[in-house]
N, C-alpha and C. Protein backbone atom coordinates (compact mmCIF):
# COMPACT_ATOMS: atom_id res chain seq x y z
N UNK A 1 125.76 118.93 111.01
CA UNK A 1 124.73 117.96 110.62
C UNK A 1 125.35 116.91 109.70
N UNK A 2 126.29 116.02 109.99
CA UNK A 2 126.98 115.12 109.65
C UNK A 2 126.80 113.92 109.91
N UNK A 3 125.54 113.42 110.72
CA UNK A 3 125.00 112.59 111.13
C UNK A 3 124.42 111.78 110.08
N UNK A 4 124.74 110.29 109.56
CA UNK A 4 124.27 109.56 108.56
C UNK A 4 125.19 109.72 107.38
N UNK A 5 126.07 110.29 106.84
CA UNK A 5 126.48 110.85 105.87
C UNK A 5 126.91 109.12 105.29
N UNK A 6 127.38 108.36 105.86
CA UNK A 6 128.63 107.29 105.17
C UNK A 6 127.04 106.80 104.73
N UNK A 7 126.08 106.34 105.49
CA UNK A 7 124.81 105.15 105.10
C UNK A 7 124.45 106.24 103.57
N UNK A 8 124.45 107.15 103.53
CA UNK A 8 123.72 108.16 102.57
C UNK A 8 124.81 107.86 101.32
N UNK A 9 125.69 107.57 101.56
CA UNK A 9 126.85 107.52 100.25
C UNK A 9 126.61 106.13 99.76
N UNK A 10 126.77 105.89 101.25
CA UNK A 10 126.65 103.81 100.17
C UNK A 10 125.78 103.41 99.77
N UNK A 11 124.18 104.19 100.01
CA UNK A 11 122.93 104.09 99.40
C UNK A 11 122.99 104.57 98.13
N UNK A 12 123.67 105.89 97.84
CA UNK A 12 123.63 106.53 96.77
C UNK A 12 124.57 106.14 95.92
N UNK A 13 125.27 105.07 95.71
CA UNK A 13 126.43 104.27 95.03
C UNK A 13 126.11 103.17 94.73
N UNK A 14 125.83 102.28 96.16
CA UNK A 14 125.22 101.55 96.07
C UNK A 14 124.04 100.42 95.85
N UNK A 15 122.84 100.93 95.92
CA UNK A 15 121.61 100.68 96.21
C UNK A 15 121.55 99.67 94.85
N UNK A 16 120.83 98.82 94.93
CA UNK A 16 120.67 97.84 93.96
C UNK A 16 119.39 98.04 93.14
N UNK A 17 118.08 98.68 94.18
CA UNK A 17 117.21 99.35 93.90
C UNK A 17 116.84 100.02 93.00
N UNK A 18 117.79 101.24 93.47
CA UNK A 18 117.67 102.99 93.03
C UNK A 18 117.79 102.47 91.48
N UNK A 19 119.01 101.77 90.86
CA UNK A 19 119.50 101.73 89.94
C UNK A 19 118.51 100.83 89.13
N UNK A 20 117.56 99.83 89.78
CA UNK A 20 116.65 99.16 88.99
C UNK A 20 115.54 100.13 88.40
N UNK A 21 115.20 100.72 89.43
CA UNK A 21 113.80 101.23 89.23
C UNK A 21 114.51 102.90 88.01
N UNK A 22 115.64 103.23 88.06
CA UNK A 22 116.13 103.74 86.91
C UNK A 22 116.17 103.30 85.81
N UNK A 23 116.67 101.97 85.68
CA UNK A 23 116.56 101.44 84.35
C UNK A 23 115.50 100.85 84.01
N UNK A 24 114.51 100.80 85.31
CA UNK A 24 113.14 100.69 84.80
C UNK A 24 112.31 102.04 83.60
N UNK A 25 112.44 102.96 84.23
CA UNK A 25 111.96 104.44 83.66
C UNK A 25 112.09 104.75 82.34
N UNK A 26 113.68 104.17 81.95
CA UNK A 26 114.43 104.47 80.83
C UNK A 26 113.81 103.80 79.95
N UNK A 27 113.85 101.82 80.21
CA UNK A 27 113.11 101.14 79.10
C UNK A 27 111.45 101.17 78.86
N UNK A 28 111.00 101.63 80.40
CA UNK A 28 109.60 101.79 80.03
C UNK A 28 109.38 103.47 79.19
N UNK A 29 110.48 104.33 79.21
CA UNK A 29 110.04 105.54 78.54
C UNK A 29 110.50 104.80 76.68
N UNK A 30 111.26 104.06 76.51
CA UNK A 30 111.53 103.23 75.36
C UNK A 30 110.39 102.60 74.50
N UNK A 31 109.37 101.99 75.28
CA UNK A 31 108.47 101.15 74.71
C UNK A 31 107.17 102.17 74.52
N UNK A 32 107.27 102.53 75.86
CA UNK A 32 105.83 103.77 75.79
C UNK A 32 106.17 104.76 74.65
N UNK A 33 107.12 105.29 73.86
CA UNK A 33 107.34 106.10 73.18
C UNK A 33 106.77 105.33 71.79
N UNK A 34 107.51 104.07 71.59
CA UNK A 34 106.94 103.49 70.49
C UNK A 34 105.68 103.00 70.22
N UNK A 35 104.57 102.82 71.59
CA UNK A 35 103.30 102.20 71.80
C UNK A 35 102.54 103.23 71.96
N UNK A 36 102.76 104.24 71.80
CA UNK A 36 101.52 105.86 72.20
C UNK A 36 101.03 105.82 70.70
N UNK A 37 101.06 105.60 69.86
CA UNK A 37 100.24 105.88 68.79
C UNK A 37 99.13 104.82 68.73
N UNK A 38 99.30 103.60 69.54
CA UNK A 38 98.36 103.17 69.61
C UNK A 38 97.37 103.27 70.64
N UNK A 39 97.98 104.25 71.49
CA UNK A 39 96.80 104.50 72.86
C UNK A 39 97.44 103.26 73.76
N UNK A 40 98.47 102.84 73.55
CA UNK A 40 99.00 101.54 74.78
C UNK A 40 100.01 101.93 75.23
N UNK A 41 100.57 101.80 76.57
CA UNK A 41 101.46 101.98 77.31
C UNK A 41 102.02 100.48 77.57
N UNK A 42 103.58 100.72 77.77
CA UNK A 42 104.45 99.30 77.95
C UNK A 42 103.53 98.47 79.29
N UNK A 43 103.14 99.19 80.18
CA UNK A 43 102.50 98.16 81.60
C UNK A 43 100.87 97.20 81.07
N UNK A 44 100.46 98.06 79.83
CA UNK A 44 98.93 97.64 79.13
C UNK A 44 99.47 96.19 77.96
N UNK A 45 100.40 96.58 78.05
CA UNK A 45 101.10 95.88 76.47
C UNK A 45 101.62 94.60 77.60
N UNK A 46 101.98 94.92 78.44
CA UNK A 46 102.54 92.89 79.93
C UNK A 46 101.23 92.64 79.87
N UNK A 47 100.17 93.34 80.36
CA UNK A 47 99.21 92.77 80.64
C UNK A 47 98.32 92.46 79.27
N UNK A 48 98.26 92.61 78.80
CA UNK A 48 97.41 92.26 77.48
C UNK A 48 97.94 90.71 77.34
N UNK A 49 99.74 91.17 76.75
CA UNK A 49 100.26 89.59 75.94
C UNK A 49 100.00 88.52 77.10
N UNK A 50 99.72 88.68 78.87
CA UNK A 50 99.73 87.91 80.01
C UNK A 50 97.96 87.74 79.61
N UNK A 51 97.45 88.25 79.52
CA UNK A 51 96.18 87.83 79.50
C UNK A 51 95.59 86.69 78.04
N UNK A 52 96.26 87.11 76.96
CA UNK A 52 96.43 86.73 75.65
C UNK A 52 97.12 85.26 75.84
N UNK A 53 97.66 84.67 76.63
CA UNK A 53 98.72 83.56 76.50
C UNK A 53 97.63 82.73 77.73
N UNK A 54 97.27 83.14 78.68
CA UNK A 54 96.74 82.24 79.60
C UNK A 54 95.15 82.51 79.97
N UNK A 55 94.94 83.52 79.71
CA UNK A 55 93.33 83.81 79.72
C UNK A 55 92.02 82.93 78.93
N UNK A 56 90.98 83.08 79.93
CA UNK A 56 90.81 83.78 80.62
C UNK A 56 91.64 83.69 82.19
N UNK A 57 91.19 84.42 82.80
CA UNK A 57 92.38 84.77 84.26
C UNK A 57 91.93 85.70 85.32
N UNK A 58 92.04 85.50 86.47
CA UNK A 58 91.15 86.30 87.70
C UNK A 58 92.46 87.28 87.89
N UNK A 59 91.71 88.63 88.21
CA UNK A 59 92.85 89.54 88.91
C UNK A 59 93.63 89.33 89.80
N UNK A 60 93.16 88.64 90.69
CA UNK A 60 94.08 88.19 91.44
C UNK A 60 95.32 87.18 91.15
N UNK A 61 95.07 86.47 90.04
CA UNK A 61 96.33 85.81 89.20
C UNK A 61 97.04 86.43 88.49
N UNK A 62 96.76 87.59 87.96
CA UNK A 62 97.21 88.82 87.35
C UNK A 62 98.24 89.01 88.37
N UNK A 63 97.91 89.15 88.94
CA UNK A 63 98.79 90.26 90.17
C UNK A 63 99.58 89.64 90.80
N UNK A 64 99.78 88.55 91.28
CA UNK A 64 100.03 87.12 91.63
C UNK A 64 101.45 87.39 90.49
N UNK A 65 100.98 86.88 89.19
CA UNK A 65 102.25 86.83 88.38
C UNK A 65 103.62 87.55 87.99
N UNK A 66 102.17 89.00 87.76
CA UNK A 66 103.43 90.23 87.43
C UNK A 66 103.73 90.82 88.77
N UNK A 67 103.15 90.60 89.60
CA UNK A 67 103.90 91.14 91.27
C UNK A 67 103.02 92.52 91.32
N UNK A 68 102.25 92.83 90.85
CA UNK A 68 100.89 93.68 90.47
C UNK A 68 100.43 94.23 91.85
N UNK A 69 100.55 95.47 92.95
CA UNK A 69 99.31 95.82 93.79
C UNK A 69 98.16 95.85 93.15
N UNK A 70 97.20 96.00 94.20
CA UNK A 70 95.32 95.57 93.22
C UNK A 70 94.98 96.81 92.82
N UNK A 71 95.36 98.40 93.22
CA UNK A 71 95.12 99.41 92.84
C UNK A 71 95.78 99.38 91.24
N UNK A 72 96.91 99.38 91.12
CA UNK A 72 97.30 99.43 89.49
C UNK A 72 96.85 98.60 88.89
N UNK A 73 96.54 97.17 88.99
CA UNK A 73 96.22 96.23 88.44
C UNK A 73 94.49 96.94 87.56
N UNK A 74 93.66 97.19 88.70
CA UNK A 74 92.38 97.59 88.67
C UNK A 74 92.63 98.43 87.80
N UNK A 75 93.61 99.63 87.72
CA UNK A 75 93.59 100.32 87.02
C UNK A 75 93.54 100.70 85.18
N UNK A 76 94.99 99.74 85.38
CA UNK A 76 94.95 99.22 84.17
C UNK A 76 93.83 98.94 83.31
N UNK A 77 93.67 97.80 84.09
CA UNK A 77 92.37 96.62 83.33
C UNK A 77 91.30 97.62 83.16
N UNK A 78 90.81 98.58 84.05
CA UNK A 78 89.95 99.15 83.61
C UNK A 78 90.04 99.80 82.71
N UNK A 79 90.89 100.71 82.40
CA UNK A 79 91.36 100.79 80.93
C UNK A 79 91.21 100.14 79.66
N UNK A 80 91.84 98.86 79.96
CA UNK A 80 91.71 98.26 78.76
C UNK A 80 90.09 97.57 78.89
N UNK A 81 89.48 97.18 79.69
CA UNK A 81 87.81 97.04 79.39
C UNK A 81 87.34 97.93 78.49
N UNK A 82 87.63 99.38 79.05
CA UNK A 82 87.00 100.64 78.58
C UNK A 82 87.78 100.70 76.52
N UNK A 83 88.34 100.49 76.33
CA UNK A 83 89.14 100.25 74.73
C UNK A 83 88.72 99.00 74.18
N UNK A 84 88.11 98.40 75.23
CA UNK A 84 87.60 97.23 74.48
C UNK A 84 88.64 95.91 74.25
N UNK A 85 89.98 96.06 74.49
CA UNK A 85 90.96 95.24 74.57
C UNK A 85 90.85 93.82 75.27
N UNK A 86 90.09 93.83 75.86
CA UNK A 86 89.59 92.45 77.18
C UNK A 86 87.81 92.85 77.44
N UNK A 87 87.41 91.84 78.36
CA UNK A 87 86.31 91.53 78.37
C UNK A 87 85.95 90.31 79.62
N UNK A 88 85.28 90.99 80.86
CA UNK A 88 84.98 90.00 82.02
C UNK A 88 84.44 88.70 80.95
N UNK A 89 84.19 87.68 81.39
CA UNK A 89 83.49 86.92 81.29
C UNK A 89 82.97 85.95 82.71
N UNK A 90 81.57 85.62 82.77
CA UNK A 90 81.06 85.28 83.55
C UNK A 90 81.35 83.87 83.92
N UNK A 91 81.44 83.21 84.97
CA UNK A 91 81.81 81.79 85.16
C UNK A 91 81.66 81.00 86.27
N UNK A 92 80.46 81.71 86.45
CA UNK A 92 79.12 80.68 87.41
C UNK A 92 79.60 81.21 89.40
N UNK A 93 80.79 81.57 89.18
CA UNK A 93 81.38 81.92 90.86
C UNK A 93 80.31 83.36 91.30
N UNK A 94 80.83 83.76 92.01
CA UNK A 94 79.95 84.61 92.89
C UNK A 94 79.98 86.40 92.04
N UNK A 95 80.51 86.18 91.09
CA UNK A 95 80.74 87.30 90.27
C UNK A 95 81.33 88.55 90.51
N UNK A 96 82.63 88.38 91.92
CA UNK A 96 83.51 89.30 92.18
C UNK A 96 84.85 88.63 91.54
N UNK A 97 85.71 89.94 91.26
CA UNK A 97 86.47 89.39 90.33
C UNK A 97 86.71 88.45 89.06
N UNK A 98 85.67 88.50 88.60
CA UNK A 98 85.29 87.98 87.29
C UNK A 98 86.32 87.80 86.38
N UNK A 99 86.72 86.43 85.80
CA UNK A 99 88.03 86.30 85.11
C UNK A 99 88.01 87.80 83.36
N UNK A 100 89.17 87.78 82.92
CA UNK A 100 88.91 88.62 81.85
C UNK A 100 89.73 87.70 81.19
N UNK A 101 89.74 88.42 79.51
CA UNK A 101 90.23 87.31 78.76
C UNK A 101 90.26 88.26 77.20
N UNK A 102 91.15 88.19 76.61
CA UNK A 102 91.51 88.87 75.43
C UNK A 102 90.33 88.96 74.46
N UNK A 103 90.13 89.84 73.54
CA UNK A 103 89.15 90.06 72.69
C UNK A 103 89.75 89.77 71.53
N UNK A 104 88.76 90.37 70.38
CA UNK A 104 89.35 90.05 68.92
C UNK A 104 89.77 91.48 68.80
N UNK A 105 89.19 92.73 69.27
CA UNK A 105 90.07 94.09 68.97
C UNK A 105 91.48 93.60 69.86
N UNK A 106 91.43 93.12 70.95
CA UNK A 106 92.75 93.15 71.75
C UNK A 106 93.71 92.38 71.05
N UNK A 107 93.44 91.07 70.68
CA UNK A 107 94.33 90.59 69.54
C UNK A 107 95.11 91.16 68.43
N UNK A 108 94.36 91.69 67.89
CA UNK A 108 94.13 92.85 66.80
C UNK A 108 95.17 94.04 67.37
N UNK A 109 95.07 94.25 68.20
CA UNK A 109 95.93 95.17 68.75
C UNK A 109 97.10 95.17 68.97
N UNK A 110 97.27 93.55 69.38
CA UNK A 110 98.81 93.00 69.78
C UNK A 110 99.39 92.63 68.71
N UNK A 111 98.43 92.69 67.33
CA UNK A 111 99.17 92.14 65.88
C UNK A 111 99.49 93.43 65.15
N UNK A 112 98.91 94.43 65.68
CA UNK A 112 99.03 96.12 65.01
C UNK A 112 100.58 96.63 65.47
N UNK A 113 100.74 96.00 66.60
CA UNK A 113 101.98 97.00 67.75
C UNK A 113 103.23 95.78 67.16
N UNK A 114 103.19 95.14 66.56
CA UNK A 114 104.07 94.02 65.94
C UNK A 114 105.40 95.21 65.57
N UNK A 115 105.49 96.06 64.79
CA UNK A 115 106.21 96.63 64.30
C UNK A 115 107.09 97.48 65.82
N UNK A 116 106.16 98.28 65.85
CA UNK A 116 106.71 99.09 67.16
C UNK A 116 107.40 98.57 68.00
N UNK A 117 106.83 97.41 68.90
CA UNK A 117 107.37 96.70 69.53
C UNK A 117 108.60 95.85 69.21
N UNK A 118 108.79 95.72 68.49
CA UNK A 118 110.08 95.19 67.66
C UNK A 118 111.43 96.53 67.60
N UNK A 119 110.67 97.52 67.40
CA UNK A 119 111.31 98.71 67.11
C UNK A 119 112.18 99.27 68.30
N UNK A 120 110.76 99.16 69.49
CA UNK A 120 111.28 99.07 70.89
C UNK A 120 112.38 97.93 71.72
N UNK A 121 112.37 96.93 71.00
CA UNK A 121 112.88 95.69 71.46
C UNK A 121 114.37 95.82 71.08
N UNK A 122 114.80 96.38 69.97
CA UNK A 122 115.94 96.61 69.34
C UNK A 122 116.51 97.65 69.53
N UNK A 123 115.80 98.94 70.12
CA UNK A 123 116.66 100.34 70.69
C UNK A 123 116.35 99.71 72.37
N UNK A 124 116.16 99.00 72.97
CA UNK A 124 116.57 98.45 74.11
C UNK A 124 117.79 97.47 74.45
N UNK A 125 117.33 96.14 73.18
CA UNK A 125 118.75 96.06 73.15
C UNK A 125 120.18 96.80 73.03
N UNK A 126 119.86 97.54 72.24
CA UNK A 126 121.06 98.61 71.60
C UNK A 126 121.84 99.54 73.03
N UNK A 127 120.71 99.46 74.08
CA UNK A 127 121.01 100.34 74.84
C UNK A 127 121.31 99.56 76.17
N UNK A 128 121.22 98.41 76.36
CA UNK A 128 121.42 97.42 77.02
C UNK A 128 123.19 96.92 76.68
N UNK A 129 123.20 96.72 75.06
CA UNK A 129 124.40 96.11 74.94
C UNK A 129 123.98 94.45 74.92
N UNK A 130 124.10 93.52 73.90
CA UNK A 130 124.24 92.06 74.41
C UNK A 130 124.48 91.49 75.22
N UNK A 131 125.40 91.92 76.35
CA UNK A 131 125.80 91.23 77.93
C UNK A 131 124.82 91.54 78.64
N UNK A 132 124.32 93.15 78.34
CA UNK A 132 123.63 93.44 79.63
C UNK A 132 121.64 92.92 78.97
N UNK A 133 121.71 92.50 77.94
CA UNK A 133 120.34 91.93 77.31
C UNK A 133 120.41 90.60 77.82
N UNK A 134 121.48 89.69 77.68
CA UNK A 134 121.33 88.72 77.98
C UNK A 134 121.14 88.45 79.53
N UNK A 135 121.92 89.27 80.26
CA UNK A 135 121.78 89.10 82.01
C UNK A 135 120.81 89.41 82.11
N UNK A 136 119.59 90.56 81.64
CA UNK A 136 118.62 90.72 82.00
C UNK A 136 117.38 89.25 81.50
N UNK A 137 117.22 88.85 80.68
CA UNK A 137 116.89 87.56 80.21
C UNK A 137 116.84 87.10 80.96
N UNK A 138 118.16 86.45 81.78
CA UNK A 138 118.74 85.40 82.70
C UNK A 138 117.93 85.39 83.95
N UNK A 139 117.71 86.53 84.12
CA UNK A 139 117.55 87.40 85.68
C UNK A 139 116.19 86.96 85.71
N UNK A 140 115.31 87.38 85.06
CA UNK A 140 113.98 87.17 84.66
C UNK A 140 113.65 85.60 84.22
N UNK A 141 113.85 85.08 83.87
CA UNK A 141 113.56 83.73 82.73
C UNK A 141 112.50 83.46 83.67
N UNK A 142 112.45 83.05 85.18
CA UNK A 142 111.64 82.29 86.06
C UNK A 142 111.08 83.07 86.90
N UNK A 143 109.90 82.16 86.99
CA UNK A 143 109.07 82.75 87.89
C UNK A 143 109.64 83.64 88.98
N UNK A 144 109.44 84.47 89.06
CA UNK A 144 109.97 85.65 90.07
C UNK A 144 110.09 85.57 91.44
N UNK A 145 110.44 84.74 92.64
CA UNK A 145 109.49 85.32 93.87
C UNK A 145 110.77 85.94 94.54
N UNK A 146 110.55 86.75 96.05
CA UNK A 146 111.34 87.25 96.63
C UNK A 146 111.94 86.40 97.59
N UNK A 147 113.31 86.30 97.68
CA UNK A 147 113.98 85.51 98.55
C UNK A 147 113.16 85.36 100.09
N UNK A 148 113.29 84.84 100.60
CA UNK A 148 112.53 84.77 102.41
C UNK A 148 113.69 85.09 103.17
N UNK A 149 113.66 85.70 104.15
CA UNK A 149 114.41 86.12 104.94
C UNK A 149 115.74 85.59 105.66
C-alpha cells in the first residue's frame, strides 16, 4: 500500500496551509489565554474592534471583510448581543439582517482588555521574532481577497 506516498510527503512538508492554520491555533491559543478573564475570545475581540471602527454594519459586511462563513459569524454575534457588547439597530430596511453597532459596555470592554491585549501582542511578537512580525503585517496590511484562478 504504497500508493500516494511522494503527494503525502510533499503535503506534509510542504503545504502552505497546514502550517497557517497551525500558526493560527498557536496565536489564537495566545490571545484567548490573555482575553478569558474577560469572557472574550481572540475571534469576539476582530469582531468587536471591526464593528467599533466602522459600525454600525450588516452581517453580511462582517463576513465580507473578515472572510467570515454566516454560521460563525451568526454565532459569534450572537454572543456578543447576548453580553450586551453590540446591539441591532433598526434602519427602516426590511429588518433581516439588521446592521449592529458597538455599545457603551462593548466599548468599555475594548478599553478593559487594553492591558491583556498588549500582553498578548508582545508574547506574539516574541514568538514570531521581528522578521516573522513584520512579514506577517506585510502579508495582511490589505484588503485580503483570493487570487482568481
Amino acid at each position: 500500500m504504497n500508493h500516494g506516498n511522494a503527494i503525502i510527503d510533499q503535503i506534509a512538508h510542504e503545504c502552505l496551509l497546514m502550517r497557517v492554520r497551525k500558526l493560527d491555533r498557536v496565536l489564537t491559543s495566545i490571545y484567548d489565554a490573555e482575553l478569558r478573564p474577560f469572557g472574550l475570545k481572540a475571534s469576539q475581540t476582530n469582531l468587536l474592534v471591526l464593528i467599533a471602527k466602522v459600525g454600525p454594519i450588516r452581517r453580511i459586511e462582517i463576513g465580507k471583510r473578515l472572510h467570515l462563513d454566516p454560521s460563525t459569524l451568526t454565532r459569534n454575534l450572537k454572543i456578543m448581543l447576548t453580553n450586551g457588547w453590540i446591539q441591532e439597530i433598526a434602519d427602516g430596511e426590511d429588518g433581516r439582517g439588521l446592521p449592529v453597532q458597538i455599545t457603551v459596555q462593548g466599548r468599555d470592554l475594548l478599553n478593559q482588555i487594553g492591558p491583556s491585549w498588549r500582553k498578548a501582542q508582545t508574547r506574539t511578537e516574541k514568538f514570531l521574532g521581528d522578521n516573522g512580525a513584520t512579514l506577517l503585517r506585510k502579508l495582511a496590511e490589505n484588503r485580503i481577497e483570493p487570487p482568481s484562478e
